[in-house]
Protein backbone atom coordinates (compact mmCIF):
# COMPACT_ATOMS: atom_id res chain seq x y z
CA UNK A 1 8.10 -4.95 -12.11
CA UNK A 2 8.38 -4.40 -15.66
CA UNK A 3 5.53 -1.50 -15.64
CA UNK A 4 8.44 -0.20 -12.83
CA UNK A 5 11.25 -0.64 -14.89
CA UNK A 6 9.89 0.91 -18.12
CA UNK A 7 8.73 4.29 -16.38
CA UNK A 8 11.89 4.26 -14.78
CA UNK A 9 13.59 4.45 -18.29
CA UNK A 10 11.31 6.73 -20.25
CA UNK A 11 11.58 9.02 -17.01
CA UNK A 12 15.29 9.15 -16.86
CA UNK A 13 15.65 9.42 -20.39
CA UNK A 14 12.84 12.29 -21.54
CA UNK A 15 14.29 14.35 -18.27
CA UNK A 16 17.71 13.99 -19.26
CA UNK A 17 16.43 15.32 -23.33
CA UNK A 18 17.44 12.34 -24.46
CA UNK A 19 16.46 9.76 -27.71
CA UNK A 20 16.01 6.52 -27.58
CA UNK A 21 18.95 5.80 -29.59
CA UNK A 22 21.12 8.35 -27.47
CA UNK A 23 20.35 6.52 -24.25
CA UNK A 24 20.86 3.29 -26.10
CA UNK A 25 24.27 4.00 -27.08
CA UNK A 26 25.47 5.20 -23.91
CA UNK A 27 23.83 1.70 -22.63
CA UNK A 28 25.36 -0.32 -25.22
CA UNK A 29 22.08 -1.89 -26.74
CA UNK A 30 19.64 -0.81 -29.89
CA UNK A 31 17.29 2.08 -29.85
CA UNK A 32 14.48 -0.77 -30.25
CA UNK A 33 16.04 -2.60 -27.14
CA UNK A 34 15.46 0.98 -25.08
CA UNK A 35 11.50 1.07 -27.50
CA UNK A 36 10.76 -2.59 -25.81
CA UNK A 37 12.26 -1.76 -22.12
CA UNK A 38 10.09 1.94 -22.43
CA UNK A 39 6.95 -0.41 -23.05
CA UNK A 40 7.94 -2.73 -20.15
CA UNK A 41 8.30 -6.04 -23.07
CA UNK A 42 11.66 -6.66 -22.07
CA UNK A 43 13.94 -6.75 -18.87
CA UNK A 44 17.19 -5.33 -19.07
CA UNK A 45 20.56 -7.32 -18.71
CA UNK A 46 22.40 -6.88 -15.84
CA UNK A 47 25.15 -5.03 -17.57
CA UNK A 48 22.68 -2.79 -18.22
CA UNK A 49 20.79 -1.64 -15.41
CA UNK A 50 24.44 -1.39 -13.83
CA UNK A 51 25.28 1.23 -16.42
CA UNK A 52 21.77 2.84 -16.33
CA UNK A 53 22.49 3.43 -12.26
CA UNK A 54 25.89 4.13 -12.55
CA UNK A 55 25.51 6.92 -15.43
CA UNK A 56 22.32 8.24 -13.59
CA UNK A 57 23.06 8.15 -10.23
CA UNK A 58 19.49 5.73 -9.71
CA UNK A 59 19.08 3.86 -6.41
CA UNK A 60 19.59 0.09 -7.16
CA UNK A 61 16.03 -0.12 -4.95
CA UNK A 62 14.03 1.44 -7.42
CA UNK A 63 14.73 -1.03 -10.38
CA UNK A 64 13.89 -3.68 -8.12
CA UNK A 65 11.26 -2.82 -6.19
CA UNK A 66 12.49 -2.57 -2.59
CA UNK A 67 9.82 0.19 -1.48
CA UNK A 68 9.33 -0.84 1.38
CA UNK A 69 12.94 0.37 2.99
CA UNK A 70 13.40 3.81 1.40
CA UNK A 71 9.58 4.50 -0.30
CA UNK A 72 10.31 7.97 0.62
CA UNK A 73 13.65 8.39 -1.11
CA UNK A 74 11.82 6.34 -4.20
CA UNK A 75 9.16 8.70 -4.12
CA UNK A 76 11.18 11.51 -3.64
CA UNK A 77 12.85 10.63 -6.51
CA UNK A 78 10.32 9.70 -8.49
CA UNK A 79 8.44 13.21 -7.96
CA UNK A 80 11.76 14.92 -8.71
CA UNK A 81 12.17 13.59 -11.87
CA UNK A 82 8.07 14.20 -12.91
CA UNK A 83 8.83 17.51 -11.35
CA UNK A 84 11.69 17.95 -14.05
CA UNK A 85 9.81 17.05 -16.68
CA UNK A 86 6.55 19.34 -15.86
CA UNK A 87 9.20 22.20 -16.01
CA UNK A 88 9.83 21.64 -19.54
CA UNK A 89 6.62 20.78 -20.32
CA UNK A 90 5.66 24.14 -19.02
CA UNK A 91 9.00 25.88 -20.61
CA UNK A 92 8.05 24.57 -24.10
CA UNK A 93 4.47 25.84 -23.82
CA UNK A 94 5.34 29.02 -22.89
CA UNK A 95 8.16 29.43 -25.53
CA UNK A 96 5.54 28.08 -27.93
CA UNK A 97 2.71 31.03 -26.91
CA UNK A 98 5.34 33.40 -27.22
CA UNK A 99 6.05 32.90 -30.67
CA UNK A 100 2.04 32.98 -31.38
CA UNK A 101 2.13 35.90 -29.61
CA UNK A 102 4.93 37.56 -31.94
CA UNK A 103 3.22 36.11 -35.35
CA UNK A 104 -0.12 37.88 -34.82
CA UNK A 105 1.79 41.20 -33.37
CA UNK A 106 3.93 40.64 -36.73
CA UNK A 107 0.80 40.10 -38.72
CA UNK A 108 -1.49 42.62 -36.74
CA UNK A 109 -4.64 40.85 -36.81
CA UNK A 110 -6.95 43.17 -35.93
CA UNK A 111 -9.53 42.92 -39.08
CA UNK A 112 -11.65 40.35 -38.31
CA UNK A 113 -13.38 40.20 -41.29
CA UNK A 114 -10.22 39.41 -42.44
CA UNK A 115 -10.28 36.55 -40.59
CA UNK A 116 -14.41 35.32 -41.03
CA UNK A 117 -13.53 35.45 -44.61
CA UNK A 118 -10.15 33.00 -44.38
CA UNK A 119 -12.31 30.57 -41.92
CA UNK A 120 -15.40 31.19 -44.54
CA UNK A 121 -12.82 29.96 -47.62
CA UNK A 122 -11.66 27.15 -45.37
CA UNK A 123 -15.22 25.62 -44.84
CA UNK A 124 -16.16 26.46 -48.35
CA UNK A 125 -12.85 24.36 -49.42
CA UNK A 126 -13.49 21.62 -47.01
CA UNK A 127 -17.08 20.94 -48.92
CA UNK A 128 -15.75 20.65 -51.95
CA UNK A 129 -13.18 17.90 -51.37
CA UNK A 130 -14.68 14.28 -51.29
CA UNK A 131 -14.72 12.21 -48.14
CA UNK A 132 -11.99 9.77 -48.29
CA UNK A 133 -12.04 7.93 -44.95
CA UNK A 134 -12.59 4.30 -44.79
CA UNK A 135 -15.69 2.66 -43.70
């Protein structure tokens, strides 16, 4: 149930854009209260699943488990949320290789010898500096 609970929190919270410590004020607890419930190491208080179904409109069933009456309406909500989130996964990415797009219009790089040389200088800088990772 606690594997439950914690999705059910980092779901609600990353589809509303919200931190940890945003979520946990509206809540009333810490932001490491919200880190440990996220991770599914602590329960939440009673006063505070009440809040987190009142301010998002959850279905008491899904924090505790009652899939067996409305598994469809969990599911459903479940997938809309995951749905939610792929969307801004998606929008991000996109807004992302738009701006790559616009730097290399902006720097027209069309020479590639230009760019052999920069990834040439790169390796030849790379063997020069000693290897400093632990054994």
């Amino acid at each position: 149930m606690n594997e439950q609970i914690a999705l059910i929190f980092r779901t609600v919270r990353t589809s509303n854009k919200m931190t940890q410590a945003g979520i946990a004020e509206m809540l009333g607890v810490s932001p490491g209260h919200i880190g440990l419930l996220e991770q599914g190491k602590a329960k939440p208080s009673y006063d505070v699943m009440e809040k987190m179904l009142t301010l998002f409109s959850i279905d008491a069933n899904l924090f505790f488990g009652r899939t067996h009456r409305n598994t469809k309406s969990i599911n459903a909500t479940i997938i809309e949320l995951m749905q939610n989130l792929l969307s801004e996964v998606n929008e991000q990415i996109q807004t992302y290789g738009d701006d790559v797009d616009n730097i290399l219009t902006e720097v027209d790089v069309k020479d590639t010898t230009t760019i052999e040389n920069m990834v040439t200088e790169k390796d030849t800088i790379t063997k020069d500096k000693p290897d400093v990772r632990r054994n």
